[in-house]
C-alpha atoms as a PDB file:
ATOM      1  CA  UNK A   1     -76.032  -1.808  22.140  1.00  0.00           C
ATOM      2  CA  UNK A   2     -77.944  -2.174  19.100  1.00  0.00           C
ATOM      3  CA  UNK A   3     -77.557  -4.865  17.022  1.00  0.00           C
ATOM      4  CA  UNK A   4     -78.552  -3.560  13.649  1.00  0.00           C
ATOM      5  CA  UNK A   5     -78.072  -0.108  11.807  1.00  0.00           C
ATOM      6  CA  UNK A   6     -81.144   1.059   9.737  1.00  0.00           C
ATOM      7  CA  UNK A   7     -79.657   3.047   6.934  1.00  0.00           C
ATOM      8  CA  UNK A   8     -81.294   4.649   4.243  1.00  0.00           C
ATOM      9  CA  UNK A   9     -79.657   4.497   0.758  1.00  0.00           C
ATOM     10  CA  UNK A  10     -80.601   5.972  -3.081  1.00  0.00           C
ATOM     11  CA  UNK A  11     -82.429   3.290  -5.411  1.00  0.00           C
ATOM     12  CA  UNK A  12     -81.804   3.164  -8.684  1.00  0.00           C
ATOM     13  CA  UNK A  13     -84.838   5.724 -10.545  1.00  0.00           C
ATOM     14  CA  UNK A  14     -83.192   8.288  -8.285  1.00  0.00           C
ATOM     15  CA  UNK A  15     -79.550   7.474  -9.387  1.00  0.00           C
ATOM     16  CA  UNK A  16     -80.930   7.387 -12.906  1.00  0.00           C
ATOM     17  CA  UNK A  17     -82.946  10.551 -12.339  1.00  0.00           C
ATOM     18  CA  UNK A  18     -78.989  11.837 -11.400  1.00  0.00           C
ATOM     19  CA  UNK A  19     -77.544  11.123 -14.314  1.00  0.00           C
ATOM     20  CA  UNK A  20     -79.821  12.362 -16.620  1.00  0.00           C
ATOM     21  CA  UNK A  21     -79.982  15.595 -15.328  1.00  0.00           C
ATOM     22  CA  UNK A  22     -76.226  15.724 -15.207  1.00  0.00           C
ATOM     23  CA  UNK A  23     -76.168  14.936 -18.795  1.00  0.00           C
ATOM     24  CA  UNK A  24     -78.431  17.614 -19.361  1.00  0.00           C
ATOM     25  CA  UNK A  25     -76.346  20.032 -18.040  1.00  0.00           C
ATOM     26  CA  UNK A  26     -73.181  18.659 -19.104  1.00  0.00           C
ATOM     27  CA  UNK A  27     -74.645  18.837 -22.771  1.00  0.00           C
ATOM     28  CA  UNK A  28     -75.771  22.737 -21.942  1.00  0.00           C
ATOM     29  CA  UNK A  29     -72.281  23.629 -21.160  1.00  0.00           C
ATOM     30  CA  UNK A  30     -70.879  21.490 -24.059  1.00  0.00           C
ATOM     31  CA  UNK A  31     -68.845  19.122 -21.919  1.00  0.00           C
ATOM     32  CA  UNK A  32     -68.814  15.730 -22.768  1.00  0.00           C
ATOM     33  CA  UNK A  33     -68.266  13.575 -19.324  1.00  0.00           C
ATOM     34  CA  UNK A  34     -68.871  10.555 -17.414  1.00  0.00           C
ATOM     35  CA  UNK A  35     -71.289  10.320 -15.085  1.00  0.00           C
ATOM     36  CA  UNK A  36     -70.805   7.668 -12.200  1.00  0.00           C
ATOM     37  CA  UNK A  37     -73.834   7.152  -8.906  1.00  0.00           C
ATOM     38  CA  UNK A  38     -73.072   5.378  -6.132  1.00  0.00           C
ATOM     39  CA  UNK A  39     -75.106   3.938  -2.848  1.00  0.00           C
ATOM     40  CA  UNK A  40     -74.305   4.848   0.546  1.00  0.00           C
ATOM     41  CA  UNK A  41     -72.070   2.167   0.691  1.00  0.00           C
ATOM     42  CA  UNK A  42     -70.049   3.315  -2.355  1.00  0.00           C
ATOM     43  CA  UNK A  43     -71.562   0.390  -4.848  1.00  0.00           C
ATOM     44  CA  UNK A  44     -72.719   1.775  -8.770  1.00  0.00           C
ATOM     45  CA  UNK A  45     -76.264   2.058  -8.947  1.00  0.00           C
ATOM     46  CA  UNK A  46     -76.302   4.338 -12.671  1.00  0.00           C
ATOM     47  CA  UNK A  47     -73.736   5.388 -14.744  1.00  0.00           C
ATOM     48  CA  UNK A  48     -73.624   7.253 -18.485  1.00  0.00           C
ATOM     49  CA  UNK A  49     -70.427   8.045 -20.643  1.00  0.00           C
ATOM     50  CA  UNK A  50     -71.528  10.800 -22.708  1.00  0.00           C
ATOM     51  CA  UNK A  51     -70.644  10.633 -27.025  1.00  0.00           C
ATOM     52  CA  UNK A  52     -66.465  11.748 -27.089  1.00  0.00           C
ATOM     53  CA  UNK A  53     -65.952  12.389 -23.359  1.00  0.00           C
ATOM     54  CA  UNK A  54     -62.492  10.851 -22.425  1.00  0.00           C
ATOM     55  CA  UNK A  55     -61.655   7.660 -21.789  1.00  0.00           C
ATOM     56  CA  UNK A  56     -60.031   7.953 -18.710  1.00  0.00           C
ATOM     57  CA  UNK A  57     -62.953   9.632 -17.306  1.00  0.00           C
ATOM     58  CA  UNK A  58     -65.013   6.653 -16.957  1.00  0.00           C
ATOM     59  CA  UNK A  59     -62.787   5.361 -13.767  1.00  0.00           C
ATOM     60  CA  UNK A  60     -62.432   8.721 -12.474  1.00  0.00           C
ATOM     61  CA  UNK A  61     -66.208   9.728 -11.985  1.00  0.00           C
ATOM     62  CA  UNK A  62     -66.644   6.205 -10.391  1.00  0.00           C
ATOM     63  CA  UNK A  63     -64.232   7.327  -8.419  1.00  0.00           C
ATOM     64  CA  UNK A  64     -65.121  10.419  -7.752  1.00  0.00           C
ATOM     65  CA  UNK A  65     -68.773   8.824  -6.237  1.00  0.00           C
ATOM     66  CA  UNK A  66     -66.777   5.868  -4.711  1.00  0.00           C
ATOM     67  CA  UNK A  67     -64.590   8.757  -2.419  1.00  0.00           C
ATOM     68  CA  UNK A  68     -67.830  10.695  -1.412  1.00  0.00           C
ATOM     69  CA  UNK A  69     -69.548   7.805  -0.428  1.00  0.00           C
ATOM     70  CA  UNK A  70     -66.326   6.650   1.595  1.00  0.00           C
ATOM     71  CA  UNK A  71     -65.443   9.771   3.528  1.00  0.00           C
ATOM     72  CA  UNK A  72     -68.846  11.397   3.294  1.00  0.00           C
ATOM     73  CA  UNK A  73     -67.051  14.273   1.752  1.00  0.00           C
ATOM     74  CA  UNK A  74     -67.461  16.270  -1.208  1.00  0.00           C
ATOM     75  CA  UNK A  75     -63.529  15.922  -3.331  1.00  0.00           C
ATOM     76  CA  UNK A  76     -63.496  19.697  -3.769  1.00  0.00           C
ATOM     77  CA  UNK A  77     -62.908  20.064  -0.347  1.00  0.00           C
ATOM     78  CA  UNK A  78     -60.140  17.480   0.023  1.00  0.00           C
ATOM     79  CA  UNK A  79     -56.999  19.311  -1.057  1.00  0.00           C
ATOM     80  CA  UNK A  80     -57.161  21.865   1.657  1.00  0.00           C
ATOM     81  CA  UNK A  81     -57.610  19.437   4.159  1.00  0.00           C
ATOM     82  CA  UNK A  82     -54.732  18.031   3.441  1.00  0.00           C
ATOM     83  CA  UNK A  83     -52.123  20.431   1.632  1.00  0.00           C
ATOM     84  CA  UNK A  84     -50.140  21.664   4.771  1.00  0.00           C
ATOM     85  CA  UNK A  85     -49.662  18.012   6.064  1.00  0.00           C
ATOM     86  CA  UNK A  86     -47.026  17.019   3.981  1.00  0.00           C
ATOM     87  CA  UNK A  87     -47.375  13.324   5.051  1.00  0.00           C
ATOM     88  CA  UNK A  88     -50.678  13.149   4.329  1.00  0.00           C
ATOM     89  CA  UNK A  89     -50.204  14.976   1.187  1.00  0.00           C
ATOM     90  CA  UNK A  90     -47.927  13.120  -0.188  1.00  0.00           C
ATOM     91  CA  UNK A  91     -49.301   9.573   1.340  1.00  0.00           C
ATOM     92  CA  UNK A  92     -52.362   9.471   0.971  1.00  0.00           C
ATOM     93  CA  UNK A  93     -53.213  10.725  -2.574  1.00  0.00           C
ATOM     94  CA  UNK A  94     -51.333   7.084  -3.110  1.00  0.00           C
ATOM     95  CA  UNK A  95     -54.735   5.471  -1.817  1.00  0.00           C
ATOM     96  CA  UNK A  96     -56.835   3.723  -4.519  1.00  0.00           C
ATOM     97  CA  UNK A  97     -59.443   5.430  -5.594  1.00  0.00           C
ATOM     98  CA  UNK A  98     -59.089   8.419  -3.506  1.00  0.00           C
ATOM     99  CA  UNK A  99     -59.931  11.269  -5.755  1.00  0.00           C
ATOM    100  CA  UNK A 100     -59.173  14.885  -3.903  1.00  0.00           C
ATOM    101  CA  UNK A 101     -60.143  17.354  -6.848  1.00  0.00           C
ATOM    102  CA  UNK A 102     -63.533  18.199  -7.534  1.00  0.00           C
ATOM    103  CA  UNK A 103     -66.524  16.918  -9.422  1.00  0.00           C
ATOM    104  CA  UNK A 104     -68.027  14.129  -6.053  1.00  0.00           C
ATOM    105  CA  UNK A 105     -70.420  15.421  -4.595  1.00  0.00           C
ATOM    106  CA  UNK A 106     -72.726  13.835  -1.572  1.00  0.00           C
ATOM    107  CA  UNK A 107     -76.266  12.904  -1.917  1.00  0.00           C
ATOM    108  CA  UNK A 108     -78.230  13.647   1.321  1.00  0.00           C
ATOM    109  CA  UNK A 109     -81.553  13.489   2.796  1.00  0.00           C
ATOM    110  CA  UNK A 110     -81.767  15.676   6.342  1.00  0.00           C
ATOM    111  CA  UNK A 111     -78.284  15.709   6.561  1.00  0.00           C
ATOM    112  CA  UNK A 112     -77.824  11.817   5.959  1.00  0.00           C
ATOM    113  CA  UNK A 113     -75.222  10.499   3.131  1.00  0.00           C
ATOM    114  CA  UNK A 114     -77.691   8.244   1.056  1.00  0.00           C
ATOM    115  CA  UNK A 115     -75.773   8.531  -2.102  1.00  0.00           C
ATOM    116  CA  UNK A 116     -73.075  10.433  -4.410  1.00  0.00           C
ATOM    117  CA  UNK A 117     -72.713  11.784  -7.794  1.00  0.00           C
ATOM    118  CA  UNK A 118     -69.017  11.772  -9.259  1.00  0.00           C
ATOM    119  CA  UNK A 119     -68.758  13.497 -12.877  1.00  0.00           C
ATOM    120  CA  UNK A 120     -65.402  13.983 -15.029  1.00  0.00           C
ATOM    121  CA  UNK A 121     -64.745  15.019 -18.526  1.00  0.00           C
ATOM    122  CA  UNK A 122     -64.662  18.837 -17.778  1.00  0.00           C
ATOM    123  CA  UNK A 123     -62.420  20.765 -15.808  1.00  0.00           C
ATOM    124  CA  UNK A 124     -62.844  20.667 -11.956  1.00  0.00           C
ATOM    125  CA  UNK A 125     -65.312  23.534 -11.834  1.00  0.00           C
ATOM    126  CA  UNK A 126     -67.559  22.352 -14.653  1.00  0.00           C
ATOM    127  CA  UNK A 127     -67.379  18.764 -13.203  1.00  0.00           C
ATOM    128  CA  UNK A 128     -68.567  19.870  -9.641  1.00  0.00           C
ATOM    129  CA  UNK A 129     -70.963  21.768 -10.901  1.00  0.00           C
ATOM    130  CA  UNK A 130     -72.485  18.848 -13.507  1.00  0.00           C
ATOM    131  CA  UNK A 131     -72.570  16.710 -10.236  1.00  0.00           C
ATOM    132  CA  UNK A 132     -73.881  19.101  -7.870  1.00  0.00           C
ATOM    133  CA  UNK A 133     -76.730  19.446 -10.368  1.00  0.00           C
ATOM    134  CA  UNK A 134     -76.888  15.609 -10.618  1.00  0.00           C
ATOM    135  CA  UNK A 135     -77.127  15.128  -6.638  1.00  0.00           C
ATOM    136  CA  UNK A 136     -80.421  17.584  -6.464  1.00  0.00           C
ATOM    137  CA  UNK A 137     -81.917  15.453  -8.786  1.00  0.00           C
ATOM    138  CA  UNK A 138     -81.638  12.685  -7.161  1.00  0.00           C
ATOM    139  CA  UNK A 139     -82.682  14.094  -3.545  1.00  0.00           C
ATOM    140  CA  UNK A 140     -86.272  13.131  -3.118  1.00  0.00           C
ATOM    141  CA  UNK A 141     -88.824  16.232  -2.566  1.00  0.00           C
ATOM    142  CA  UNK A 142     -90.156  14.201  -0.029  1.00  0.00           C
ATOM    143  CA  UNK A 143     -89.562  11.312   2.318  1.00  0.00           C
ATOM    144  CA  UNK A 144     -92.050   8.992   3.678  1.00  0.00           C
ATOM    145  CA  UNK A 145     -92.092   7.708   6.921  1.00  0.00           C
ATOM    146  CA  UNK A 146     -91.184   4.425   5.943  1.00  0.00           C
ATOM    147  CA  UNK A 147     -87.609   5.858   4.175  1.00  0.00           C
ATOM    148  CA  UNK A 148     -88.890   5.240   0.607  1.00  0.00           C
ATOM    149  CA  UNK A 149     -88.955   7.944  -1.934  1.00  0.00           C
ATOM    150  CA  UNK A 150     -92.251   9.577  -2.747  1.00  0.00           C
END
């Protein structure tokens, strides 16, 4: 058995480079939203609240990232994982910070979770899209052998 785990996780220039670009084209569309980034292990590495988007919206996109980073799952696809279990449904929804409407998105590198993007101030579709757009920003172009971003 092996006694350590090497992981590899987003730093913060690439969470930054996230939210920028989400801002960008959040401010293309005309939303105003909140954009959260999270490590691997679901901790805020960048975050920007955009001039009049809600309130409220700051918590969601955190959680939004927080969720992805949890379950490794995008939000959009929570709601039909779970919509003909009515226990589940109806019980887990109730789970803080468990956000299962779109607008988290995963950051990977070769199929690894090393990140996620959570956005809200728009509706669902603008959201996932603002974060989707977020998360290729922040996926490095390449990968060194060491795990750092080059």
């Amino acid at each position: 058995m092996t006694a350590l785990i090497n992981a590899r996780t987003i730093g913060l220039n690439a969470a930054r480079s996230a939210v920028d670009t989400a801002v960008a084209v959040a401010t293309s569309l005309g939303v105003p939203v909140c954009v959260a980034v999270v490590d691997r292990a679901g901790h805020l590495l960048a975050y920007g609240r955009m001039d009049s988007a809600p309130l409220l919206s700051a918590q969601i996109a955190l959680d939004k990232a927080y969720t992805v980073a949890a379950f490794g799952l995008p939000t959009h696809e929570w709601f039909d994982l779970i919509k003909d279990e009515p226990a589940l449904l109806h019980g887990i929804v109730k789970t803080d910070r468990l956000v299962v409407f779109g607008g988290g998105v995963p950051v990977t590198v070769d199929g690894e979770l090393v990140g996620a993007v959570g956005v809200s101030g728009g509706s669902t579709k603008q959201d996932r899209l603002i974060a989707e757009s977020g998360a290729a920003a922040a996926v490095p172009q390449s990968v060194s052998t060491s795990g750092g971003v080059t």
